[in-house]
PDB file of N, CA and C in Angstrom:
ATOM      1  N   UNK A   1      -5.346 -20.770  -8.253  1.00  0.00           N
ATOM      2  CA  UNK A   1      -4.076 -20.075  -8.247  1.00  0.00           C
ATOM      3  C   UNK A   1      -3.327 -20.469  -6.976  1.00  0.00           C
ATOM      4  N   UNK A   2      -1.977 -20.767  -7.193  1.00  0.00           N
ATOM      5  CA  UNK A   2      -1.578 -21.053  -5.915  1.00  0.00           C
ATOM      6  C   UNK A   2      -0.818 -19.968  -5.445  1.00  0.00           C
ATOM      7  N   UNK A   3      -0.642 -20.346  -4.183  1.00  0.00           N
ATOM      8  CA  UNK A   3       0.118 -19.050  -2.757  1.00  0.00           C
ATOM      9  C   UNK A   3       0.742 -18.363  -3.769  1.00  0.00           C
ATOM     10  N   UNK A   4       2.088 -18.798  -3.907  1.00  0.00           N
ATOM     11  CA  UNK A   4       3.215 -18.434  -4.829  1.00  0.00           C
ATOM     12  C   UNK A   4       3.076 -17.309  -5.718  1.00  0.00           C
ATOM     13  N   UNK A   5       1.752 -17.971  -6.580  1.00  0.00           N
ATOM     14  CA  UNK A   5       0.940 -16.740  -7.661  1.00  0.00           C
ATOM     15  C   UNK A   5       0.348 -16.000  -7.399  1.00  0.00           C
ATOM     16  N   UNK A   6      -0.429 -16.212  -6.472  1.00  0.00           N
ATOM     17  CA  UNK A   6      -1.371 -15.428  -5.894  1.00  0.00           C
ATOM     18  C   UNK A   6      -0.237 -13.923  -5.250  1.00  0.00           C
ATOM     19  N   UNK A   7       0.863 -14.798  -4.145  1.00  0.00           N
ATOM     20  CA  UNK A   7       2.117 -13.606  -3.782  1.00  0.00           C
ATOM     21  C   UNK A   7       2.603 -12.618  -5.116  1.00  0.00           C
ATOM     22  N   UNK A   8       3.111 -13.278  -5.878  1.00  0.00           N
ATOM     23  CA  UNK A   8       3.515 -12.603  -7.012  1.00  0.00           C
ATOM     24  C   UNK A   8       2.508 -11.211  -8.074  1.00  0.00           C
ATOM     25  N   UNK A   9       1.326 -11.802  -7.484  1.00  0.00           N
ATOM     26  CA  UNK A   9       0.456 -10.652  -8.032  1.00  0.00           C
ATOM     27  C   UNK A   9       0.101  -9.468  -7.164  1.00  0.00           C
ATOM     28  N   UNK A  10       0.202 -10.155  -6.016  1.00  0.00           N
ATOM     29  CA  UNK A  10       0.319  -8.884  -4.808  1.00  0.00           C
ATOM     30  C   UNK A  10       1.916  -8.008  -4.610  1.00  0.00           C
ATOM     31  N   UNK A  11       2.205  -8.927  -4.765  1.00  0.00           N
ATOM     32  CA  UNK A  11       3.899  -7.995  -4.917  1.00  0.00           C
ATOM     33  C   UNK A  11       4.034  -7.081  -5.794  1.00  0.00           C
ATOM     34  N   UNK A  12       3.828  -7.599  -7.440  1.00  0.00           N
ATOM     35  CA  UNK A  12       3.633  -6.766  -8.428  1.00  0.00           C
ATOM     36  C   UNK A  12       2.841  -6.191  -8.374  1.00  0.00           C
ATOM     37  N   UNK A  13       1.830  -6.077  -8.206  1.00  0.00           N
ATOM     38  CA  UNK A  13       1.227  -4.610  -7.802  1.00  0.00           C
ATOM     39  C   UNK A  13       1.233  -3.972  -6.962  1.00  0.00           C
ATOM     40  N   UNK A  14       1.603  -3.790  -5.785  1.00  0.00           N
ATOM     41  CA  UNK A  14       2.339  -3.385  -4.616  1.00  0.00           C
ATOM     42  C   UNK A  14       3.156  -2.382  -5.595  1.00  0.00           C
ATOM     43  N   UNK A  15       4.419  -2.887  -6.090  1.00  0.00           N
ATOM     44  CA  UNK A  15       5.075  -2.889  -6.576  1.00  0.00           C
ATOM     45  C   UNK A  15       5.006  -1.416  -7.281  1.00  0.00           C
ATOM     46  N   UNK A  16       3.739  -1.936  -7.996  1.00  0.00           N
ATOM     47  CA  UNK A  16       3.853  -0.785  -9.324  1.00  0.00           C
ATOM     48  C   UNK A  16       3.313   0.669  -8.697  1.00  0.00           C
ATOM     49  N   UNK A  17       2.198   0.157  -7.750  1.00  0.00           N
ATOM     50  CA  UNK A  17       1.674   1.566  -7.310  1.00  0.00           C
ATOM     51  C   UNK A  17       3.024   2.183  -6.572  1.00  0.00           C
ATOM     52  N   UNK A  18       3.580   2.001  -5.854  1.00  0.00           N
ATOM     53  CA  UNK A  18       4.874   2.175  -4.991  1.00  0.00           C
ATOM     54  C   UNK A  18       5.597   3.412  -6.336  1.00  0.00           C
ATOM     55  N   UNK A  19       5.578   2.435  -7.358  1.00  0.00           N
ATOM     56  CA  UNK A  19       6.280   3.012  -8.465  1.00  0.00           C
ATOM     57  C   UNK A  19       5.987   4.380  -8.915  1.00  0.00           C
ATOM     58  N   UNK A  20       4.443   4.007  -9.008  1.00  0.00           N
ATOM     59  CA  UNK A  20       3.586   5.053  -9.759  1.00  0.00           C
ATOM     60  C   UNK A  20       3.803   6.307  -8.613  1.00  0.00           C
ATOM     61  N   UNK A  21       4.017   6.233  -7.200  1.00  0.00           N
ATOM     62  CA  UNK A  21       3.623   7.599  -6.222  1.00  0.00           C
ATOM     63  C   UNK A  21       5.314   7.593  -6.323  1.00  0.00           C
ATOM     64  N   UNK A  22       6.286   6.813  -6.686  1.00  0.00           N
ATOM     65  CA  UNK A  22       7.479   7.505  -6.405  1.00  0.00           C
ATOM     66  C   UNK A  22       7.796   8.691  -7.813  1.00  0.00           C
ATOM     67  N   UNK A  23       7.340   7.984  -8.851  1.00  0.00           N
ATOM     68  CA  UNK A  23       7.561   8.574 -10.054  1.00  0.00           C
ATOM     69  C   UNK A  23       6.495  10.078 -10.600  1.00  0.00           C
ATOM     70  N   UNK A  24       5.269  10.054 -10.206  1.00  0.00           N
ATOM     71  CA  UNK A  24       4.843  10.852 -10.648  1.00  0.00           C
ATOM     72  C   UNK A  24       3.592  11.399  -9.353  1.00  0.00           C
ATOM     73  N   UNK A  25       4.023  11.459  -8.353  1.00  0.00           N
ATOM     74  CA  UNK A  25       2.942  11.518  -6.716  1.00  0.00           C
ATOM     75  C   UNK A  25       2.286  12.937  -7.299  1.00  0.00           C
ATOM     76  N   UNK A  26       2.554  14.376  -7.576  1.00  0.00           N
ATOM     77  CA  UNK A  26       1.874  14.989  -7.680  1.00  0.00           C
ATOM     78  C   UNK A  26       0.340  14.418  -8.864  1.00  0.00           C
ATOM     79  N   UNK A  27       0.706  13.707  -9.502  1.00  0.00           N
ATOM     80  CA  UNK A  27      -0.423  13.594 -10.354  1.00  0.00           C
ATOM     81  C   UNK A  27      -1.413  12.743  -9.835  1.00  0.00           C
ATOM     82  N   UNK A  28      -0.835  11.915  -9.077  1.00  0.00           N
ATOM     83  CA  UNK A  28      -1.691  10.869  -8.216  1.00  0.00           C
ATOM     84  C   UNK A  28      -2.530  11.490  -6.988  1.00  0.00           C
ATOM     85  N   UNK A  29      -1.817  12.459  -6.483  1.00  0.00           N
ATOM     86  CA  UNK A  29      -2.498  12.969  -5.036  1.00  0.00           C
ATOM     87  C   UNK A  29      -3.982  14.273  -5.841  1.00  0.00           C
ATOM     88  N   UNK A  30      -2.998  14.742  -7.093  1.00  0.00           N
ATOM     89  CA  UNK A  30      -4.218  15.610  -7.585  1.00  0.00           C
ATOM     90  C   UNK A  30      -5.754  14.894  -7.809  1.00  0.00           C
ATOM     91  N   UNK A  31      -5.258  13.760  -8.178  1.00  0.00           N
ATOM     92  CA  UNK A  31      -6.749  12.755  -8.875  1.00  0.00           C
ATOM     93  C   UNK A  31      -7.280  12.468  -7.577  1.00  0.00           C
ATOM     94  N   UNK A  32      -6.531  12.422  -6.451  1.00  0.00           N
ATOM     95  CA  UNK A  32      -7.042  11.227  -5.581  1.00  0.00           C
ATOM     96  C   UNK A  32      -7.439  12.428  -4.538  1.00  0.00           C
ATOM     97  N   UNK A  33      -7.590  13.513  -5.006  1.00  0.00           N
ATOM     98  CA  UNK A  33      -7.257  14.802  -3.643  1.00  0.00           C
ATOM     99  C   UNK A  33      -8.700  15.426  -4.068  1.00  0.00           C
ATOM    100  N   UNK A  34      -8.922  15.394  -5.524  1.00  0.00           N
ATOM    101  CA  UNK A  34     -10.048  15.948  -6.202  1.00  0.00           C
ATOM    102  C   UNK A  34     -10.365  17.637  -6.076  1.00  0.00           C
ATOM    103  N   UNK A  35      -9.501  17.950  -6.152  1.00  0.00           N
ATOM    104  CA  UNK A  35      -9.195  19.560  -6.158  1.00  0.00           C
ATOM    105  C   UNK A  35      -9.582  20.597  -4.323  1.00  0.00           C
ATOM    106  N   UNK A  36      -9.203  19.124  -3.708  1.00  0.00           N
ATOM    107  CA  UNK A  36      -9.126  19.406  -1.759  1.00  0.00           C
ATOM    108  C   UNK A  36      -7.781  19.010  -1.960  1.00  0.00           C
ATOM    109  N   UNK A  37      -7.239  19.707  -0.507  1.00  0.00           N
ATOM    110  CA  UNK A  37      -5.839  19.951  -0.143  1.00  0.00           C
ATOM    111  C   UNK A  37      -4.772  18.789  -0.639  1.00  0.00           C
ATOM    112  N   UNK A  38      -3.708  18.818  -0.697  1.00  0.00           N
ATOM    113  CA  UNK A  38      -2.381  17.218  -1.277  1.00  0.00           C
ATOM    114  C   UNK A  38      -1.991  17.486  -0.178  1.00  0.00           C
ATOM    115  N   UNK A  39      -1.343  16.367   0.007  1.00  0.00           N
ATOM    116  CA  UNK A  39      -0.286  16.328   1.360  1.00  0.00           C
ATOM    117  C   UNK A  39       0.966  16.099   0.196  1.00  0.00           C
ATOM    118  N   UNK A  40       2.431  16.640   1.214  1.00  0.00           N
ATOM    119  CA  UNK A  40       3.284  16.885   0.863  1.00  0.00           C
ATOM    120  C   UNK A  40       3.985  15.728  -0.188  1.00  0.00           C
ATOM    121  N   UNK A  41       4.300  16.264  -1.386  1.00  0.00           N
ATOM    122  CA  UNK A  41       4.971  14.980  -2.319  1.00  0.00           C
ATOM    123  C   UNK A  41       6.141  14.645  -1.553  1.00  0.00           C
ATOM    124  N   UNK A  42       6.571  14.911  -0.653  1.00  0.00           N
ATOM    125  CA  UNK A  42       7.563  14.091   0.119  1.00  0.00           C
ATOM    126  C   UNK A  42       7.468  12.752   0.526  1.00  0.00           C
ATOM    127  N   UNK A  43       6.213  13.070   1.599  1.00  0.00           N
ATOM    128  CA  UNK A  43       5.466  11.565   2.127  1.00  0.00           C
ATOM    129  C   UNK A  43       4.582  11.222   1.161  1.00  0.00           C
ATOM    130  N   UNK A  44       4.285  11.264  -0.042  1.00  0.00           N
ATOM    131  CA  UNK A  44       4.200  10.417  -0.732  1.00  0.00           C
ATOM    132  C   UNK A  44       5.319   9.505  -1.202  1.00  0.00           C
ATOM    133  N   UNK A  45       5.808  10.165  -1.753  1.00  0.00           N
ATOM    134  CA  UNK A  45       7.518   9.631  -2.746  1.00  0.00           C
ATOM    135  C   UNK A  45       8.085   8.782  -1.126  1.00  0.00           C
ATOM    136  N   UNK A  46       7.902   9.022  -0.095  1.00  0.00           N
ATOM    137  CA  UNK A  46       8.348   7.786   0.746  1.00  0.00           C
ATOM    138  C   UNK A  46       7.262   6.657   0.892  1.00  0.00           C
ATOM    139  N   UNK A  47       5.871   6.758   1.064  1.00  0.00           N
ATOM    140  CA  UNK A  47       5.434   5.723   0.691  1.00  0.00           C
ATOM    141  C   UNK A  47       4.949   4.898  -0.219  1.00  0.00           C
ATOM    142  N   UNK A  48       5.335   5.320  -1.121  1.00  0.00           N
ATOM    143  CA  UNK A  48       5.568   4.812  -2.346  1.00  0.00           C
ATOM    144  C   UNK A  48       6.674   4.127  -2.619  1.00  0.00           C
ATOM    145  N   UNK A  49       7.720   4.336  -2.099  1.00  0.00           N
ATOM    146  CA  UNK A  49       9.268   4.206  -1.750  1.00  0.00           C
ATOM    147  C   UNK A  49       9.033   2.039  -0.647  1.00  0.00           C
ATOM    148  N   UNK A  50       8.445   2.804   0.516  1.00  0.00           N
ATOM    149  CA  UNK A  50       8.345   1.735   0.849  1.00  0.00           C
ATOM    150  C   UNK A  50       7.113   0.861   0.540  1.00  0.00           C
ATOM    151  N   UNK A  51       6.090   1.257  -0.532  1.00  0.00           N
ATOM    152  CA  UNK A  51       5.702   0.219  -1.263  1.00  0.00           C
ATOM    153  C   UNK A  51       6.232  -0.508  -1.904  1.00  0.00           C
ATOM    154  N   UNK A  52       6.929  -0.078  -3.337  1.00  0.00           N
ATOM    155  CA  UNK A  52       8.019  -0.817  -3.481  1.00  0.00           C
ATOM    156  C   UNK A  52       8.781  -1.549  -3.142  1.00  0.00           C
ATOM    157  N   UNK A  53       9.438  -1.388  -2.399  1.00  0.00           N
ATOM    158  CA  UNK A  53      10.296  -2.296  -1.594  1.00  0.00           C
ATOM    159  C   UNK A  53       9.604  -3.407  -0.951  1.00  0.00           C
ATOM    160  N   UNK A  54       8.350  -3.168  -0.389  1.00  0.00           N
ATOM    161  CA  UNK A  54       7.390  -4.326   0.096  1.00  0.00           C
ATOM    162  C   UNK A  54       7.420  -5.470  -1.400  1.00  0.00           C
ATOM    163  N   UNK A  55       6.703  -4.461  -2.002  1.00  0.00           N
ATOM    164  CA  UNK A  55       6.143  -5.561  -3.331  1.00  0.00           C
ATOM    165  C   UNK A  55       7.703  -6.260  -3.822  1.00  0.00           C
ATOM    166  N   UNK A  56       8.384  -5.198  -4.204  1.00  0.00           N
ATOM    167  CA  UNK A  56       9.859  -6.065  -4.398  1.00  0.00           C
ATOM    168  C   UNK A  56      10.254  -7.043  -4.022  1.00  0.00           C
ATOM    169  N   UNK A  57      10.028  -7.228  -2.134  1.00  0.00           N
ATOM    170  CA  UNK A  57      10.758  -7.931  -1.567  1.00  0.00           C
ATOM    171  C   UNK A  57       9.861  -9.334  -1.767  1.00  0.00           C
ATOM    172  N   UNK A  58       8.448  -9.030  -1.560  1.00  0.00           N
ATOM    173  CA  UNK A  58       7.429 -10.324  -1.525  1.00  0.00           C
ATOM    174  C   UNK A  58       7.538 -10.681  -3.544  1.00  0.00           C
ATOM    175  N   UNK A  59       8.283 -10.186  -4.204  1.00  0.00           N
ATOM    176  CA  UNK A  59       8.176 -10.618  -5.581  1.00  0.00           C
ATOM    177  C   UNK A  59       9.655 -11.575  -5.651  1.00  0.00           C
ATOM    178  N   UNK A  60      10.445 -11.074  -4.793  1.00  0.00           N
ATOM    179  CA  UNK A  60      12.036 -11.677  -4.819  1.00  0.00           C
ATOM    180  C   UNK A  60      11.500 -13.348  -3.946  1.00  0.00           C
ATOM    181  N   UNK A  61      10.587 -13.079  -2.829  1.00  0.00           N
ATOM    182  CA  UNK A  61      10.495 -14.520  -1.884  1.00  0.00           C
ATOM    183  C   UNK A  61       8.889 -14.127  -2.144  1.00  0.00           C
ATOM    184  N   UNK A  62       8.297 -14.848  -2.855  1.00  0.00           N
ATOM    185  CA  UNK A  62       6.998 -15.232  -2.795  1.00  0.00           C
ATOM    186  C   UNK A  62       6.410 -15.968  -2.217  1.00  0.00           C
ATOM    187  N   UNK A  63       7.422 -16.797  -1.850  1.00  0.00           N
ATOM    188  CA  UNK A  63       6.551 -18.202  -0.607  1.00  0.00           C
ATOM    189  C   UNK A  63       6.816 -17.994   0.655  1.00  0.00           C
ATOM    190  N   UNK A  64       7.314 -16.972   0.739  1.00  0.00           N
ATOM    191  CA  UNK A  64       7.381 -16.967   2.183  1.00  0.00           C
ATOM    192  C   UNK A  64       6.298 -16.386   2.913  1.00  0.00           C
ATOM    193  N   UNK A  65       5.358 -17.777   3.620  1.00  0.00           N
ATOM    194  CA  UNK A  65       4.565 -16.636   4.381  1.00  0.00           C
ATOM    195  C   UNK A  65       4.744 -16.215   5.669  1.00  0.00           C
ATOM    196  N   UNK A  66       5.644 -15.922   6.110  1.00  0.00           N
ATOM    197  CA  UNK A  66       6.290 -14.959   6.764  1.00  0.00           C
ATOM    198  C   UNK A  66       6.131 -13.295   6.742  1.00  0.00           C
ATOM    199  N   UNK A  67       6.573 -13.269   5.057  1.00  0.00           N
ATOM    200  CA  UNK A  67       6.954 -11.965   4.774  1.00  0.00           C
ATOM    201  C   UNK A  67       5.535 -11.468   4.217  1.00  0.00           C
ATOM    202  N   UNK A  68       4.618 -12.451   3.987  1.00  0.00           N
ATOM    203  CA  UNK A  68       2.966 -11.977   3.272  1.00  0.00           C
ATOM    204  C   UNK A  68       2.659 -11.538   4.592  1.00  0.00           C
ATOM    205  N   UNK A  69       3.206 -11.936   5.970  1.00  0.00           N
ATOM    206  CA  UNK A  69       2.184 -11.766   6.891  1.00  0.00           C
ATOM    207  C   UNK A  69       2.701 -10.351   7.467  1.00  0.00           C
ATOM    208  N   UNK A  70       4.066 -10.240   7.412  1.00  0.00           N
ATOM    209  CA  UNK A  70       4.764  -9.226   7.835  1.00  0.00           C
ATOM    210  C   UNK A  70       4.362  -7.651   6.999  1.00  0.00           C
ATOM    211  N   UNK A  71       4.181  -8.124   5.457  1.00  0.00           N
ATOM    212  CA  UNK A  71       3.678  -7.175   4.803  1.00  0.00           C
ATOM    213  C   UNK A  71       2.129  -6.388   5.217  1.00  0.00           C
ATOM    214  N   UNK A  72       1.012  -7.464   5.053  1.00  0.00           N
ATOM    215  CA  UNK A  72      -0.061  -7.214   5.874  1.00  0.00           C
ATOM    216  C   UNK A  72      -0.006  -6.408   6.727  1.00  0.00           C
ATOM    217  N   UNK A  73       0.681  -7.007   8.165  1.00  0.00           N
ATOM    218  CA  UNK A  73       0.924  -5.897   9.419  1.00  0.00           C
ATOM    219  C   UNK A  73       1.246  -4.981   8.994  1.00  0.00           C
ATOM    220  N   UNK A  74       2.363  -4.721   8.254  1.00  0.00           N
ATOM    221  CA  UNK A  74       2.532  -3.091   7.874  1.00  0.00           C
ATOM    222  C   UNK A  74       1.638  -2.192   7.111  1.00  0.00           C
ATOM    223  N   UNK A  75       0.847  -3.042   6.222  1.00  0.00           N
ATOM    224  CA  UNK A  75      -0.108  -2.511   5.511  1.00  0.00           C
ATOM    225  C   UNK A  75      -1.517  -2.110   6.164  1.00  0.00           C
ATOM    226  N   UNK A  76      -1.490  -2.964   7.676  1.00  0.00           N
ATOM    227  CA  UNK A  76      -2.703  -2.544   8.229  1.00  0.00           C
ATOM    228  C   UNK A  76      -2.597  -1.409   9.111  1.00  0.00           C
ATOM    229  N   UNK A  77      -0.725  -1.507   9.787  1.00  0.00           N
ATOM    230  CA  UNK A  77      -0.695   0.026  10.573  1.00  0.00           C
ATOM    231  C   UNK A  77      -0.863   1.013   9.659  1.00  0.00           C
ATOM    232  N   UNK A  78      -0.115   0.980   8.536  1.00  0.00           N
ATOM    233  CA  UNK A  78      -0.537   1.901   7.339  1.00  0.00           C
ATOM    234  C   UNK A  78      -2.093   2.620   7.410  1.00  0.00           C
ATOM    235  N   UNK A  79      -2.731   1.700   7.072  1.00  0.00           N
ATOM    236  CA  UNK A  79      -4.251   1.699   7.043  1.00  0.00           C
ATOM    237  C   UNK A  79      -5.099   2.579   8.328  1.00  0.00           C
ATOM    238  N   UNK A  80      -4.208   2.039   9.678  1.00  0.00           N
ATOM    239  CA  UNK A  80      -4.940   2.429  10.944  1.00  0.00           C
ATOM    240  C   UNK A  80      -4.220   4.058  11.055  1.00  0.00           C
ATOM    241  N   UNK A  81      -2.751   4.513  10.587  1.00  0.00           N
ATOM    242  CA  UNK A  81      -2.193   5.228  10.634  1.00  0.00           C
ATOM    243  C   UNK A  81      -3.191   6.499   9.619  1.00  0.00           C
ATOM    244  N   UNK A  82      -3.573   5.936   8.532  1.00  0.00           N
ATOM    245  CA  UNK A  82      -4.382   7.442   7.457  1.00  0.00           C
ATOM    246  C   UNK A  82      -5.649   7.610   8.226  1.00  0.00           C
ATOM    247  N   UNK A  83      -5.777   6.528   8.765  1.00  0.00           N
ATOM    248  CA  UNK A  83      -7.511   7.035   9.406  1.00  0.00           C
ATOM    249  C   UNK A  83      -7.280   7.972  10.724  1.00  0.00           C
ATOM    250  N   UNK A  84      -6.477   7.808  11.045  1.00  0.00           N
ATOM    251  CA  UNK A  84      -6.161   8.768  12.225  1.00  0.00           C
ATOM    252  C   UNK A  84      -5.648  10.290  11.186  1.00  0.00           C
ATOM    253  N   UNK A  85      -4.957   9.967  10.560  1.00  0.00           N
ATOM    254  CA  UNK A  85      -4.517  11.455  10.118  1.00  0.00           C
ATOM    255  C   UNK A  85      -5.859  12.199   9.318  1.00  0.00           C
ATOM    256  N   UNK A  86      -6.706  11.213   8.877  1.00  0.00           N
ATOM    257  CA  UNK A  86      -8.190  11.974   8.269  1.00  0.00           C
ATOM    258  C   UNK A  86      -8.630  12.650   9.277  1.00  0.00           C
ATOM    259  N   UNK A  87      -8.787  11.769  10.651  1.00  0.00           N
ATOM    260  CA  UNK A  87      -9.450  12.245  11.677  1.00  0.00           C
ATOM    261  C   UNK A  87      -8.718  14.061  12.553  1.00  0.00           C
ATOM    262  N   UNK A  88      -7.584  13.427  12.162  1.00  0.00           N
ATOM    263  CA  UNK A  88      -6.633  14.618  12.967  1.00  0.00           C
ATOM    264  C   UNK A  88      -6.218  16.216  11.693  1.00  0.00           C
ATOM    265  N   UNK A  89      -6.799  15.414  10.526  1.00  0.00           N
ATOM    266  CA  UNK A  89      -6.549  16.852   9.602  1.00  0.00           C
ATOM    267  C   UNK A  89      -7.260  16.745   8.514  1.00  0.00           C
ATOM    268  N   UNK A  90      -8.225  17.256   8.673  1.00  0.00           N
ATOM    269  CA  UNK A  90      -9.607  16.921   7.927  1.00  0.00           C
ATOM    270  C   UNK A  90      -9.441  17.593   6.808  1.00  0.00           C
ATOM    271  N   UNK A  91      -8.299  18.802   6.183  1.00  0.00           N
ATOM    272  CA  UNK A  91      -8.702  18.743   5.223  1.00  0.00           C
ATOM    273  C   UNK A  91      -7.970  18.071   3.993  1.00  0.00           C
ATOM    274  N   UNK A  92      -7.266  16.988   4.415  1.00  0.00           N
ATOM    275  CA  UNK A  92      -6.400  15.827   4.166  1.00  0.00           C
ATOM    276  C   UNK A  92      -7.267  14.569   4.206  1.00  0.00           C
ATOM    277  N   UNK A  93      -8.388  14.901   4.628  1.00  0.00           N
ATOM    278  CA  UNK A  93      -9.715  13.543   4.652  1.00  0.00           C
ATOM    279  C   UNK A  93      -9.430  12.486   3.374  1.00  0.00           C
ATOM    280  N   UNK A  94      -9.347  13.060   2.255  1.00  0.00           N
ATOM    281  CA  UNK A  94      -9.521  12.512   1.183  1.00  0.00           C
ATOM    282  C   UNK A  94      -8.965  11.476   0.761  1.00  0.00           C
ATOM    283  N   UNK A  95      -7.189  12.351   0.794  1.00  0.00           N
ATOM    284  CA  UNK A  95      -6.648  11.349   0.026  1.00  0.00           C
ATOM    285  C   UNK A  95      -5.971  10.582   1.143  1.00  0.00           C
ATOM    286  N   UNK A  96      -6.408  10.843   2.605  1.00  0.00           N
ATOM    287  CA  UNK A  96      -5.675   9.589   4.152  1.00  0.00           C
ATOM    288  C   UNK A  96      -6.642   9.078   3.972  1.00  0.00           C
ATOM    289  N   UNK A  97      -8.298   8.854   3.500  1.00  0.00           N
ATOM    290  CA  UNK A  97      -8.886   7.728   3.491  1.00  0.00           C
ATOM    291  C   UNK A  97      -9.116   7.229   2.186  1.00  0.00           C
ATOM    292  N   UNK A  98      -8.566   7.365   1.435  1.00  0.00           N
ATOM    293  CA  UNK A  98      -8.104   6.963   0.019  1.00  0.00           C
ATOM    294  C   UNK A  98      -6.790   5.673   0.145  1.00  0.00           C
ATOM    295  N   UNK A  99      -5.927   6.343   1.116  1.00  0.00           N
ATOM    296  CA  UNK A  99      -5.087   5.171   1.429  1.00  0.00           C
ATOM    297  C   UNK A  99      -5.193   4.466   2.490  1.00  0.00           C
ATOM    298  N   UNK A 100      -5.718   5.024   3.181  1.00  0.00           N
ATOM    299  CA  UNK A 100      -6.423   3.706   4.392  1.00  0.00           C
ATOM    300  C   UNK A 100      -7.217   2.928   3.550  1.00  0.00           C
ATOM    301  N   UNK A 101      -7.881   2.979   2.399  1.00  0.00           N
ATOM    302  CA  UNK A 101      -9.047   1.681   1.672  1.00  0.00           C
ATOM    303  C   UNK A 101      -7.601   0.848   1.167  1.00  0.00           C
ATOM    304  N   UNK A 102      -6.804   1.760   0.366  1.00  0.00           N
ATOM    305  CA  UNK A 102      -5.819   1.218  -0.254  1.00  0.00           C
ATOM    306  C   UNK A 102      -4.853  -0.224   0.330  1.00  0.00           C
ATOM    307  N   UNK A 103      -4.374   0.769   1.613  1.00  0.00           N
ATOM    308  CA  UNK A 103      -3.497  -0.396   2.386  1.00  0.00           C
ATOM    309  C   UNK A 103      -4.512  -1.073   3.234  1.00  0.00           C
ATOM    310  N   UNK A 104      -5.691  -1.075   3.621  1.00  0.00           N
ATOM    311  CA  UNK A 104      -6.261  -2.121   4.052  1.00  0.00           C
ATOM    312  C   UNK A 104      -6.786  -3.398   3.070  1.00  0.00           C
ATOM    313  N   UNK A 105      -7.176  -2.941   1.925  1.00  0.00           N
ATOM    314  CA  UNK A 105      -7.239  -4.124   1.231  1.00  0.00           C
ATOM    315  C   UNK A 105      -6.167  -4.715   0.449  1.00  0.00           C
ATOM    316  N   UNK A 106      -5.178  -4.180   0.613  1.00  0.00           N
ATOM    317  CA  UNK A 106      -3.241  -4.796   0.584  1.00  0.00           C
ATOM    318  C   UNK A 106      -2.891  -5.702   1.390  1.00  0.00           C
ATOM    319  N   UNK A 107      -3.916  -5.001   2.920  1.00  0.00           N
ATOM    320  CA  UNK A 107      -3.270  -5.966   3.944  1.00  0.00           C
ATOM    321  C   UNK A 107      -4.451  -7.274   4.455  1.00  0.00           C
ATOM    322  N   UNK A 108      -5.611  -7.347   3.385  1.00  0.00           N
ATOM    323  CA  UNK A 108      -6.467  -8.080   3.677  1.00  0.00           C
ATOM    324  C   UNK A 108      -5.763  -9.072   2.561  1.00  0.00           C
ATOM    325  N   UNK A 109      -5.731  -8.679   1.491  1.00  0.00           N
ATOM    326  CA  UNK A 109      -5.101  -9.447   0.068  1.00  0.00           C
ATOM    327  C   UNK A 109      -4.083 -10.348   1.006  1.00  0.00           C
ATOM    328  N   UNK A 110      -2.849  -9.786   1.346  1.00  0.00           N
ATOM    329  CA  UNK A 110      -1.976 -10.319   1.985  1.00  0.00           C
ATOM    330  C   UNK A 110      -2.130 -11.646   2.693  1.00  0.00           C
ATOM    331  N   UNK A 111      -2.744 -11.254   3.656  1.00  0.00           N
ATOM    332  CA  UNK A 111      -3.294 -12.305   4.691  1.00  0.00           C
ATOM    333  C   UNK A 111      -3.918 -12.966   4.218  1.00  0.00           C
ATOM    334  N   UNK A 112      -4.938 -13.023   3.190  1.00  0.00           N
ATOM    335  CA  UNK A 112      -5.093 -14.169   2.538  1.00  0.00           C
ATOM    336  C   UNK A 112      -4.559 -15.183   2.063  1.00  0.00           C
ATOM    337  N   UNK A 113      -3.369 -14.305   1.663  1.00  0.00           N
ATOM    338  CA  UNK A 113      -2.434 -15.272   0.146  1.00  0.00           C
ATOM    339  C   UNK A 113      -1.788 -15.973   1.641  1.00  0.00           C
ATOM    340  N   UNK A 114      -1.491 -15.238   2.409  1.00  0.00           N
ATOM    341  CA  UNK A 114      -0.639 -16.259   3.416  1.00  0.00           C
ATOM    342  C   UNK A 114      -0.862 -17.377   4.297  1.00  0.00           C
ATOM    343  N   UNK A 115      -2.034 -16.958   4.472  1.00  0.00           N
ATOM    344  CA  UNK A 115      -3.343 -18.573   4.944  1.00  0.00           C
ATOM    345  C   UNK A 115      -3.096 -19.491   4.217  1.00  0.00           C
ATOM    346  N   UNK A 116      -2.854 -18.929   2.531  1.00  0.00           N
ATOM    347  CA  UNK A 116      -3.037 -20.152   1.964  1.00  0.00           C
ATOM    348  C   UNK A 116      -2.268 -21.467   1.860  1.00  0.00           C
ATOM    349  N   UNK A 117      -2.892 -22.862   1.359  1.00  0.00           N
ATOM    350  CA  UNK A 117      -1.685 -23.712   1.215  1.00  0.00           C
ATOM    351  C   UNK A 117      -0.699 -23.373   0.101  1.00  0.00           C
ATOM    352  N   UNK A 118       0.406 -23.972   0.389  1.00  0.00           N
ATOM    353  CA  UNK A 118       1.373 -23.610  -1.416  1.00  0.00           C
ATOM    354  C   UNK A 118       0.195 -24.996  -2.028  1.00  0.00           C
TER     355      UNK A 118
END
């Protein structure tokens, strides 16, 4: 698979989850919360918001690895950002290290596709 494709499948799915927490976050945080505390459908519906827009943007320029690498970084403060909030509000453990697995292997995916040759 090359860069290009490889981008395009990370975008689109980026993409869709982005979609899925803007469109329907209470149902997502319930599954992913497992009947322990949700954090506010607000900050979901925003990061979901700027998932989207990530995956969007890396689906509009797929070769740019620039923007795979730029995505990554954000996906790994993401990542470093829920593990601190597990740590700092434990009974939010769940679903901040639910998305710390999430955006770290977004931002490992990433960095891959962007190593790569086209």
């Amino acid at each position: 698979m090359t860069r290009t494709s490889a981008a395009r499948v990370w975008g689109g799915t980026t993409a869709v989850i982005g979609a899925v927490l803007l469109i329907r976050p209470a149902a997502v945080t319930a599954r992913v919360s497992a009947g322990a505390s949700t954090p506010d459908l607000t900050i979901v519906r925003v990061l979901g918001g700027r998932q989207l827009l990530q995956g969007g943007a890396v689906l509009v320029r797929p070769g740019s690895a620039a923007l795979l690498r730029l995505g990554s970084v954000v996906d790994l403060l993401h990542a470093a950002s829920m593990v601190a909030a597990a740590t700092l509000w434990p009974r939010y453990r769940r679903p901040a290290l639910a998305s710390a697995v999430l955006a770290g292997t977004s931002a490992a995916a990433g960095a891959l596709i962007g190593r790569r040759r086209r």
